[in-house]
Structure formats: C-alpha cells, structure tokens
PDB file of N, CA and C in Angstrom:
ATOM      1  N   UNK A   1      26.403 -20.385 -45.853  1.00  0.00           N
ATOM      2  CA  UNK A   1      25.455 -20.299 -44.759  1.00  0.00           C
ATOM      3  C   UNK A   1      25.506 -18.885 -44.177  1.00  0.00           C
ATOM      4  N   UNK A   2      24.390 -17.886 -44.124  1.00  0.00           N
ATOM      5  CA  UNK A   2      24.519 -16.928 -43.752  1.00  0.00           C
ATOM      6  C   UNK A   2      23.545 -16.874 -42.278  1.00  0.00           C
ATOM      7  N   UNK A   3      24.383 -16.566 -41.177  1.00  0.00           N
ATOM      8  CA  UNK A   3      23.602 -16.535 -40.445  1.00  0.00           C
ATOM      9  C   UNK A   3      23.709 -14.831 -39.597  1.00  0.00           C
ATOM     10  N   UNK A   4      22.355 -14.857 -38.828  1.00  0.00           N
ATOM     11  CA  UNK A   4      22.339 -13.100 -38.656  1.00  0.00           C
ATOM     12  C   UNK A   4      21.776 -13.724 -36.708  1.00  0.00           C
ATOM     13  N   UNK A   5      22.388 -12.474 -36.421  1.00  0.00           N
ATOM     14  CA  UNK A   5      22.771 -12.699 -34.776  1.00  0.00           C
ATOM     15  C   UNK A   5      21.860 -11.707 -34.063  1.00  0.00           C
ATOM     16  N   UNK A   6      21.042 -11.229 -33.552  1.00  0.00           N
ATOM     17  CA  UNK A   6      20.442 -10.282 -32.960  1.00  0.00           C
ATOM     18  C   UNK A   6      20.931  -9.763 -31.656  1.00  0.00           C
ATOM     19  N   UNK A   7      21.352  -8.805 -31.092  1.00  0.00           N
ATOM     20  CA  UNK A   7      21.719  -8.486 -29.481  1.00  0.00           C
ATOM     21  C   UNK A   7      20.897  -7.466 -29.136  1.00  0.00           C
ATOM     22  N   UNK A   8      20.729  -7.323 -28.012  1.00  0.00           N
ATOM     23  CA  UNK A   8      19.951  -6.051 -27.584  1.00  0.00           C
ATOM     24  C   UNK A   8      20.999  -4.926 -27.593  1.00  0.00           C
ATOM     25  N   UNK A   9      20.479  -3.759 -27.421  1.00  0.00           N
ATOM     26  CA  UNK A   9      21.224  -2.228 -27.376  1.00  0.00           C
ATOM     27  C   UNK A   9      22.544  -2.295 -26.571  1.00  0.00           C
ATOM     28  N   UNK A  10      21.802  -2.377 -25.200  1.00  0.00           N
ATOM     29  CA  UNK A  10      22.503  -2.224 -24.245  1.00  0.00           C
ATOM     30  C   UNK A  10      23.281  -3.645 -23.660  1.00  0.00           C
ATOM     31  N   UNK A  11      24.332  -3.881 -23.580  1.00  0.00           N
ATOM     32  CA  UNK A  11      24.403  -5.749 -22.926  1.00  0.00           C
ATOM     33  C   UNK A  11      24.707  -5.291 -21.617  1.00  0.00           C
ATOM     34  N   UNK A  12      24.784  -4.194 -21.151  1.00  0.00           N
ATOM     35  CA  UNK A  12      25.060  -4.503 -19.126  1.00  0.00           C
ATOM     36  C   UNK A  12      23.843  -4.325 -18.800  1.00  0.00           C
ATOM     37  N   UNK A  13      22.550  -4.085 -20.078  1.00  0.00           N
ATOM     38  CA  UNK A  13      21.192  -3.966 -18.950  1.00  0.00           C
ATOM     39  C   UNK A  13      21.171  -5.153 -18.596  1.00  0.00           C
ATOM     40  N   UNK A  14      20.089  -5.346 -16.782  1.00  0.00           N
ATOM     41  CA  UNK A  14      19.697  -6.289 -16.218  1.00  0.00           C
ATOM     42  C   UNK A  14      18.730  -6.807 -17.373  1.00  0.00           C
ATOM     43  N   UNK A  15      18.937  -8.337 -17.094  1.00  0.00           N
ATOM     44  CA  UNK A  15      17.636  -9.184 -17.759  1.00  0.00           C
ATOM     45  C   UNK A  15      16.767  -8.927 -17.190  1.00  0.00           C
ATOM     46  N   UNK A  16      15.117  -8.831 -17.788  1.00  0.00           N
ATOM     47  CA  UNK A  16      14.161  -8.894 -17.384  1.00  0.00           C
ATOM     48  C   UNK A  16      13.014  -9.410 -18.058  1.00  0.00           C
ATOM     49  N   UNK A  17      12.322  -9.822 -17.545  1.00  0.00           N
ATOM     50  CA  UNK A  17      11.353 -10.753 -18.019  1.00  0.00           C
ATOM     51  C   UNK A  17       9.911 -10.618 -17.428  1.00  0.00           C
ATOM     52  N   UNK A  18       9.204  -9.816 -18.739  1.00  0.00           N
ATOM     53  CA  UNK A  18       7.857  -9.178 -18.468  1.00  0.00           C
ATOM     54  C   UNK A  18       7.928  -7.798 -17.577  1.00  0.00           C
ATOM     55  N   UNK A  19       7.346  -7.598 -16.428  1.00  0.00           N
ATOM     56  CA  UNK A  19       7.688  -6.131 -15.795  1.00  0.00           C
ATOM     57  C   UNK A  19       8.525  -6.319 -15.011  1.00  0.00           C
ATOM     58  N   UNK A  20       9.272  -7.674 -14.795  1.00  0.00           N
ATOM     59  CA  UNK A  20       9.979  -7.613 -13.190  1.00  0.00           C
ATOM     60  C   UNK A  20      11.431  -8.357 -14.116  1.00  0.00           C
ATOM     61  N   UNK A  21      12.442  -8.065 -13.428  1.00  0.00           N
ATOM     62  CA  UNK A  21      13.892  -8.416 -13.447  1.00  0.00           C
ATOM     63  C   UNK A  21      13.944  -9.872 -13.179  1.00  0.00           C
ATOM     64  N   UNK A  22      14.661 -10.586 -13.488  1.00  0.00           N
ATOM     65  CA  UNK A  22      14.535 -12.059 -13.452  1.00  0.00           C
ATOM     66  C   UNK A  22      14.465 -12.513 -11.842  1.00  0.00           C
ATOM     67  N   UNK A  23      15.919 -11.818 -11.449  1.00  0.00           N
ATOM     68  CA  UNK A  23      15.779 -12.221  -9.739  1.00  0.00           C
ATOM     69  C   UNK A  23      13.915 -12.231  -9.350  1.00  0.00           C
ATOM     70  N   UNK A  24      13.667 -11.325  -9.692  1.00  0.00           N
ATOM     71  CA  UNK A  24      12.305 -10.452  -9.176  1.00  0.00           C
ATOM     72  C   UNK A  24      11.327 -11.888  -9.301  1.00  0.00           C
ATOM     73  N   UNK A  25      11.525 -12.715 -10.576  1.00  0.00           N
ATOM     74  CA  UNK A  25      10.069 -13.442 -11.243  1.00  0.00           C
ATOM     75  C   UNK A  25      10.722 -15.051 -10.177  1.00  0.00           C
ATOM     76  N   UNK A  26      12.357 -15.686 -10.065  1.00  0.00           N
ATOM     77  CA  UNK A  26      11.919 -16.282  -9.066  1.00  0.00           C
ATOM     78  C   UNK A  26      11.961 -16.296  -7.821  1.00  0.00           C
ATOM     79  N   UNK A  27      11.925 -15.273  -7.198  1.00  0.00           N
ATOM     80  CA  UNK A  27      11.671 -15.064  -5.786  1.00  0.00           C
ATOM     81  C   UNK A  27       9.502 -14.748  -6.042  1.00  0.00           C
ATOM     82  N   UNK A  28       9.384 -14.193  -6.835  1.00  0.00           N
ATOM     83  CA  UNK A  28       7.656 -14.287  -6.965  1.00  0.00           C
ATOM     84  C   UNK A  28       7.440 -15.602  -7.096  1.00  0.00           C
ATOM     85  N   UNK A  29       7.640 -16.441  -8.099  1.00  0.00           N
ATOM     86  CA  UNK A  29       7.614 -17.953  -8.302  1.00  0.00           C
ATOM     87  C   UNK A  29       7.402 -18.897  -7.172  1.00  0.00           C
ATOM     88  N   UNK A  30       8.828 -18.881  -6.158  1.00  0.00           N
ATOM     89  CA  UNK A  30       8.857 -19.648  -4.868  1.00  0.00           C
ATOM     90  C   UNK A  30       7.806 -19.140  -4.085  1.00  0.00           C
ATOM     91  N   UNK A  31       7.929 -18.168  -3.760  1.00  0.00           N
ATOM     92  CA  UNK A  31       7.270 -17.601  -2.934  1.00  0.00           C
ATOM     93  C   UNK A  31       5.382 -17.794  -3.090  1.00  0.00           C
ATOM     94  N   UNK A  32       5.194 -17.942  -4.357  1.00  0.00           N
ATOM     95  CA  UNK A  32       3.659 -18.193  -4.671  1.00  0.00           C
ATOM     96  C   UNK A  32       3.949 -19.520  -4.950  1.00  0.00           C
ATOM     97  N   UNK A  33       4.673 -20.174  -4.934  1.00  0.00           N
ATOM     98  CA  UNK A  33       4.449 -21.910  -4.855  1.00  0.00           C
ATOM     99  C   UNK A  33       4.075 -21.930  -3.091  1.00  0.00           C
ATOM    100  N   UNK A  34       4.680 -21.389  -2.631  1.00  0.00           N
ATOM    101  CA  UNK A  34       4.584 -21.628  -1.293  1.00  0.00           C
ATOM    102  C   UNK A  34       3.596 -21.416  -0.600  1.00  0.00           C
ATOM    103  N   UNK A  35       2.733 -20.126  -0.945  1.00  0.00           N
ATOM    104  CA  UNK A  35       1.803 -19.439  -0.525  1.00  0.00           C
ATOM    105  C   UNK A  35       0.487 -20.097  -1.188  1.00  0.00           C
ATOM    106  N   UNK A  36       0.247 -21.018  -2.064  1.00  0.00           N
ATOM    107  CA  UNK A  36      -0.672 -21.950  -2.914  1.00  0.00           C
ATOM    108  C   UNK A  36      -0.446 -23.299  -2.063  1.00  0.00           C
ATOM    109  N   UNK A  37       0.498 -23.918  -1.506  1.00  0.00           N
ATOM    110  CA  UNK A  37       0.540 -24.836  -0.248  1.00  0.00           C
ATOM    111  C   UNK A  37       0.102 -23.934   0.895  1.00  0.00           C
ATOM    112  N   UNK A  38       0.300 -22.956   1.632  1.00  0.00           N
ATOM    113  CA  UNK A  38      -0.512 -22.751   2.378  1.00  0.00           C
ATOM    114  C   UNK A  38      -1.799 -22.076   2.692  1.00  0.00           C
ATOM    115  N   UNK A  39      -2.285 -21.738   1.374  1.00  0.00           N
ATOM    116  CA  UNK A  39      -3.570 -21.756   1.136  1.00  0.00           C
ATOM    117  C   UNK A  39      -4.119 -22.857   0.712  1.00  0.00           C
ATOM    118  N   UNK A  40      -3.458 -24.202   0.889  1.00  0.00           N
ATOM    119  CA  UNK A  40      -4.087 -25.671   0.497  1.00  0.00           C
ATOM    120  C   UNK A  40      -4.046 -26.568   2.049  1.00  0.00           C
ATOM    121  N   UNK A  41      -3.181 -26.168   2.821  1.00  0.00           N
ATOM    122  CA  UNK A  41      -2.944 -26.945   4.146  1.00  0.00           C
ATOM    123  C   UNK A  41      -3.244 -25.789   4.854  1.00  0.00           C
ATOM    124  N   UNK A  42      -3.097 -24.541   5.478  1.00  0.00           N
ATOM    125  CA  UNK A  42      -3.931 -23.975   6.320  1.00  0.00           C
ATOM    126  C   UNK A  42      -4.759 -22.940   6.480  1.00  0.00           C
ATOM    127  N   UNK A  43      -5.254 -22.906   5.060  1.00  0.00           N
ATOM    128  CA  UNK A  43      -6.689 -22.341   4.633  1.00  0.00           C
ATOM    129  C   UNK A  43      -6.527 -20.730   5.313  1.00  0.00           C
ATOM    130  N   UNK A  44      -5.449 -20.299   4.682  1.00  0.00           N
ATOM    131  CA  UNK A  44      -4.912 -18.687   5.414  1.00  0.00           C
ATOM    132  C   UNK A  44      -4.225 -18.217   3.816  1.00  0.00           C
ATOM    133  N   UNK A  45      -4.541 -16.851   3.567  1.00  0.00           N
ATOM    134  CA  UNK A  45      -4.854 -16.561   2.398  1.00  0.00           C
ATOM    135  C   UNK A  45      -3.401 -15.352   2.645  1.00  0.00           C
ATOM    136  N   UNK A  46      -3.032 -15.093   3.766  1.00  0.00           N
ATOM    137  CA  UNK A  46      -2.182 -13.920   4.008  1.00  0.00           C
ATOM    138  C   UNK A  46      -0.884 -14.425   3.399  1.00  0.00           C
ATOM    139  N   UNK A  47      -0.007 -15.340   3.266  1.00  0.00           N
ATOM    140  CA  UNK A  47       0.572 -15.321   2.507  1.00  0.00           C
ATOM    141  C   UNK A  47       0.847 -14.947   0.951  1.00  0.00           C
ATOM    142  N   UNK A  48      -0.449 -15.362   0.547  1.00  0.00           N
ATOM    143  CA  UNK A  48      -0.658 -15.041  -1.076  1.00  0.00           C
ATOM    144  C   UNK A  48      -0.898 -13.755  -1.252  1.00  0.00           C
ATOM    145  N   UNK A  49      -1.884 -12.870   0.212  1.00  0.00           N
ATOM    146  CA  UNK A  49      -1.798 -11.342  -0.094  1.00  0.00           C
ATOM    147  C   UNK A  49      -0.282 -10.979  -0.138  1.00  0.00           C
ATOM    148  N   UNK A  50       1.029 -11.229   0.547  1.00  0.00           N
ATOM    149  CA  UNK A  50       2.340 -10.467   0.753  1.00  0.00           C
ATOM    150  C   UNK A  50       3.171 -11.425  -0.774  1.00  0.00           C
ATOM    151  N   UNK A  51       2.484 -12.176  -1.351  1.00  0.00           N
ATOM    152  CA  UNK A  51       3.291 -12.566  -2.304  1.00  0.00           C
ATOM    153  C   UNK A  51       2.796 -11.583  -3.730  1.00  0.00           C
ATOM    154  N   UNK A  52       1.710 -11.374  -3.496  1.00  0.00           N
ATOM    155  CA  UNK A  52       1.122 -10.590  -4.654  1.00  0.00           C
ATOM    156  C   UNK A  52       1.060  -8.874  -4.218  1.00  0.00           C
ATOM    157  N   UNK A  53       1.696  -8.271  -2.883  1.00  0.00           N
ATOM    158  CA  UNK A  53       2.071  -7.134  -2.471  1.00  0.00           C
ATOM    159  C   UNK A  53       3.511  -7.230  -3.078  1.00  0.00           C
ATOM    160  N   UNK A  54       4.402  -8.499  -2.654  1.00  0.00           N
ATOM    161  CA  UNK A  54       5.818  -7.918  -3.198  1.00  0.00           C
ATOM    162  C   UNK A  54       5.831  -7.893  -4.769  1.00  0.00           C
ATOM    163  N   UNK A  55       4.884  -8.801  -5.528  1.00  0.00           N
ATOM    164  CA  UNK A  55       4.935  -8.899  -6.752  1.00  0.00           C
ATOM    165  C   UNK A  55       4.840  -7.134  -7.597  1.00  0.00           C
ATOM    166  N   UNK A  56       3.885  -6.637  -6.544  1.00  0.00           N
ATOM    167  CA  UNK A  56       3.625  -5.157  -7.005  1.00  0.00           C
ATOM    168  C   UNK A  56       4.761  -4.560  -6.894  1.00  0.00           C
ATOM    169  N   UNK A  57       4.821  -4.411  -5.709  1.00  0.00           N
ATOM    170  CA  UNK A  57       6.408  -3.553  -5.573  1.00  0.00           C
ATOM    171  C   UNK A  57       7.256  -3.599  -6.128  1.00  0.00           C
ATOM    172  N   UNK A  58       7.482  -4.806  -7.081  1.00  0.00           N
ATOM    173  CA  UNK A  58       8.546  -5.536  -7.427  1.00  0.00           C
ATOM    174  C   UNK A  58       8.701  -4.759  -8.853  1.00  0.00           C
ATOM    175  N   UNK A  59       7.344  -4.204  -9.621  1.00  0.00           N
ATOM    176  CA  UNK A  59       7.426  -3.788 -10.898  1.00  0.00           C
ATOM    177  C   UNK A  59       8.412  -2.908 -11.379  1.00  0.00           C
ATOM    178  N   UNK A  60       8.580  -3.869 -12.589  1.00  0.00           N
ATOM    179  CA  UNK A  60      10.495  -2.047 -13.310  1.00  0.00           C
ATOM    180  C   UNK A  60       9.285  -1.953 -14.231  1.00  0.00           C
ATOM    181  N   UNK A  61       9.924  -0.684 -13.889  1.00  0.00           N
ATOM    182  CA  UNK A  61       9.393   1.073 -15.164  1.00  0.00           C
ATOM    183  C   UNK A  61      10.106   1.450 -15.277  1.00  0.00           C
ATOM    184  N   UNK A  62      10.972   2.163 -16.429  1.00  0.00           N
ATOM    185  CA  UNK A  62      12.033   2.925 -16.664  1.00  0.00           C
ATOM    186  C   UNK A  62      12.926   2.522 -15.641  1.00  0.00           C
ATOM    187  N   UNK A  63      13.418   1.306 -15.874  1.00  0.00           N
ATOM    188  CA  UNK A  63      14.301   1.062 -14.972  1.00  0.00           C
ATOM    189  C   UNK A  63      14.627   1.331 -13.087  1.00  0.00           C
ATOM    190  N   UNK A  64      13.579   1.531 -13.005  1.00  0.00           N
ATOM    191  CA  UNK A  64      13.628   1.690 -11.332  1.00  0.00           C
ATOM    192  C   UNK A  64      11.969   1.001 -10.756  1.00  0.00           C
ATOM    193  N   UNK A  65      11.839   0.324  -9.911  1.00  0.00           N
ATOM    194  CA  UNK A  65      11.116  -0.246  -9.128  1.00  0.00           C
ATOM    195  C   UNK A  65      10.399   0.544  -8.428  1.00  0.00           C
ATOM    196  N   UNK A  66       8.495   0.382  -7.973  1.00  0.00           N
ATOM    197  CA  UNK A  66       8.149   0.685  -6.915  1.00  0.00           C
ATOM    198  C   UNK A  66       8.983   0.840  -5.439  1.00  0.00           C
ATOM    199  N   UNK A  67       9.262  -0.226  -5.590  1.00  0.00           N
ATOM    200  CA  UNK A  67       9.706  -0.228  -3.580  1.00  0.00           C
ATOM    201  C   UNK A  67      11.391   0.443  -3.861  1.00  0.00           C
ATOM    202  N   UNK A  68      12.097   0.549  -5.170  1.00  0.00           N
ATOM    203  CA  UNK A  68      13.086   1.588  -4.747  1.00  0.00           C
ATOM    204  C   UNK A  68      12.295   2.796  -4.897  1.00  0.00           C
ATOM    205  N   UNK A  69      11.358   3.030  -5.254  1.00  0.00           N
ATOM    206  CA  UNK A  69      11.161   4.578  -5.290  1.00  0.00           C
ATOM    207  C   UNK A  69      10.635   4.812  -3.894  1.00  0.00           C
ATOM    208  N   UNK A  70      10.051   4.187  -2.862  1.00  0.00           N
ATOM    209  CA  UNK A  70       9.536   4.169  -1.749  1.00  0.00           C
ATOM    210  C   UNK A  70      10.850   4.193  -0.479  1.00  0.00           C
ATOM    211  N   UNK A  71      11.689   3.352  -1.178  1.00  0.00           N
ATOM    212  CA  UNK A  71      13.176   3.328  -0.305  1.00  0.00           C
ATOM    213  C   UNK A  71      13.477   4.755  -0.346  1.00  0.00           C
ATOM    214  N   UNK A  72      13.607   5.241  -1.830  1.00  0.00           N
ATOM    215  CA  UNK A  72      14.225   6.503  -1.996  1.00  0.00           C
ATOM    216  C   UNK A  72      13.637   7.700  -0.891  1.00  0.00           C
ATOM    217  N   UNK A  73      12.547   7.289  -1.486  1.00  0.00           N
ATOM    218  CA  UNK A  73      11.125   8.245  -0.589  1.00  0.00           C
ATOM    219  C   UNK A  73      11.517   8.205   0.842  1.00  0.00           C
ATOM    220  N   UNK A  74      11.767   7.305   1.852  1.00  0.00           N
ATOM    221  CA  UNK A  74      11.882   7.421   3.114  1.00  0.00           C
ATOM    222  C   UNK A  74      13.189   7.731   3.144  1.00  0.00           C
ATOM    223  N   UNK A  75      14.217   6.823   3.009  1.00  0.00           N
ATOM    224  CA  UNK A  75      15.604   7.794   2.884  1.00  0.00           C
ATOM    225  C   UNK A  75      15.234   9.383   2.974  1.00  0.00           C
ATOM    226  N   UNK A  76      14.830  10.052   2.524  1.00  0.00           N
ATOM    227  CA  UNK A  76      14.711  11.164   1.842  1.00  0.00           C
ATOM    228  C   UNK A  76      14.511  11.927   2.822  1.00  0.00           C
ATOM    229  N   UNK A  77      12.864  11.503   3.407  1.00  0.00           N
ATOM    230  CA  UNK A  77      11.582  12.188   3.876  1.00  0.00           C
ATOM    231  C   UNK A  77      12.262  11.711   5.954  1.00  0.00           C
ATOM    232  N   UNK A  78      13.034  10.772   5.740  1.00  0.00           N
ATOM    233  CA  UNK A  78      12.873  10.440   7.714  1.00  0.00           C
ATOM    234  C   UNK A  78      14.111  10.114   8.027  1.00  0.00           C
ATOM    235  N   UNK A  79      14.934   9.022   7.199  1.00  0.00           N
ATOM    236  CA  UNK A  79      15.938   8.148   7.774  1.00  0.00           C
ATOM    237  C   UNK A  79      17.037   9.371   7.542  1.00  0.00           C
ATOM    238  N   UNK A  80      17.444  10.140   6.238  1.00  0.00           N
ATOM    239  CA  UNK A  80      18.789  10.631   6.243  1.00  0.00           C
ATOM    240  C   UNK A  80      18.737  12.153   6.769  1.00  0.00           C
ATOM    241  N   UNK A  81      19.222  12.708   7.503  1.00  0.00           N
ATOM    242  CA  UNK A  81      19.711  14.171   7.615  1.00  0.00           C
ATOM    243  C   UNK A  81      20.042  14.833   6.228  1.00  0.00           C
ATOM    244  N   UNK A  82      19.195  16.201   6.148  1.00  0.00           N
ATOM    245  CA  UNK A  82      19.119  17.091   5.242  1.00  0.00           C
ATOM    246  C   UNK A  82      20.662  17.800   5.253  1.00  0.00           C
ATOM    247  N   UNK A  83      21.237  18.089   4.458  1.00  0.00           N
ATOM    248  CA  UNK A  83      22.158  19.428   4.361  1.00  0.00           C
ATOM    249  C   UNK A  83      22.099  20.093   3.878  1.00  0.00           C
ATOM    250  N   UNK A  84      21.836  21.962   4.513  1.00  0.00           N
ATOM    251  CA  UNK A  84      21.760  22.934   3.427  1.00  0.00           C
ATOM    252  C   UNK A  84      22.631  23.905   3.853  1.00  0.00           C
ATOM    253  N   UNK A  85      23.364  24.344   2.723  1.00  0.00           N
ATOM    254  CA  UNK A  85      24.236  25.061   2.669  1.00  0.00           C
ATOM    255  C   UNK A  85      23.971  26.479   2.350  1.00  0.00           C
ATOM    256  N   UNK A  86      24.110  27.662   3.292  1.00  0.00           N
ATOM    257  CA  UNK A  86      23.808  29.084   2.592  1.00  0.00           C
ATOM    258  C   UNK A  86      24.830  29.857   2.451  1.00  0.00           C
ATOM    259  N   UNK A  87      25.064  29.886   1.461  1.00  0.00           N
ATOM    260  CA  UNK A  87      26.185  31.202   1.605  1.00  0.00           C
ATOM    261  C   UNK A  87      26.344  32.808   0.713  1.00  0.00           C
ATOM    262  N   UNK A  88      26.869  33.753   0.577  1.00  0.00           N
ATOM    263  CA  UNK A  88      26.324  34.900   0.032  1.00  0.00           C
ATOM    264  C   UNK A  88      26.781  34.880  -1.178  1.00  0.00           C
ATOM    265  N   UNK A  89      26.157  35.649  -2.271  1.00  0.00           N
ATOM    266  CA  UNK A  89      26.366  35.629  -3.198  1.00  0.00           C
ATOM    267  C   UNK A  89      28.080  36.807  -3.347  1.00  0.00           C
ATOM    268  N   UNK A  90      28.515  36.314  -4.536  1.00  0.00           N
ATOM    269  CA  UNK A  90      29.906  37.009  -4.747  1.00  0.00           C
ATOM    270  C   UNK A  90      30.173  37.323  -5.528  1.00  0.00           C
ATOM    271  N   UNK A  91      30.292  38.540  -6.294  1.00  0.00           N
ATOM    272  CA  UNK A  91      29.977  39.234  -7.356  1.00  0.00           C
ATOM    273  C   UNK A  91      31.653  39.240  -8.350  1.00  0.00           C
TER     274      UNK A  91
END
C-alpha cells in the first residue's frame, strides 16, 4: 500500500480559508447569522452594513490584513510619538 501525504510549505502559517483566516470566517459567519435575524425581525439593515464592513477589513493579502494596515497607519500617523535622532557625522 503506498500511500503519499501532502503538507503545505510552511506548518506555523495561520489557516486560512478563502481571503480571511479562519478566526476571521467565524466571527463573519455569527455575526451575519445575526445580522439576517435582524434584518428579518427589525427591518434595520445596519447591522449587515458593519458585518460586511468588518468582512472587508478582515481581508489577508500577503499575509497582513486591511484593518492591520489601518492600525499600523494610525499608530504611526497620531497615537505613537515619533523619535528622531540627529547626530554628526564621524569620519
């Protein structure tokens, strides 16, 4: 009996499944079960817009996410203090 085993490249990459990381697909899942009940009992659609906003954000590309690149982005741009260092050149 010969049997043949397939693994991916890497085994500490995160699982992912389609564009989003598994965590990613059921927190989208619940969250749009939920938002399909309350677009069935109180005829309000804003849930399903913030379930299909985080779904966006949520997308991996080369391994990094919209909303970390947006984290990164404000970190960056407001929340952290810059440090720059000058000093003379020394021959």
């Amino acid at each position: 009996m010969n049997t043949t085993f397939i693994y991916p490249q890497n085994l500490k990459a995160t699982a992912n499944l389609w564009l989003w990381s598994l965590g990613s697909v059921c927190v989208i899942g619940v969250c749009a079960l939920l938002s399909v009940l309350a677009l069935a009992q109180l005829h309000t659609p804003l849930p399903l817009g913030v379930t299909a906003g985080y779904a966006f954000l949520t997308i991996r590309a080369d391994d990094t996410t919209i909303l970390d690149f947006l984290r990164n982005a404000v970190r960056f741009f407001m929340s952290t203090q810059q440090h720059f260092l000058w000093r003379a050149r020394t021959k």
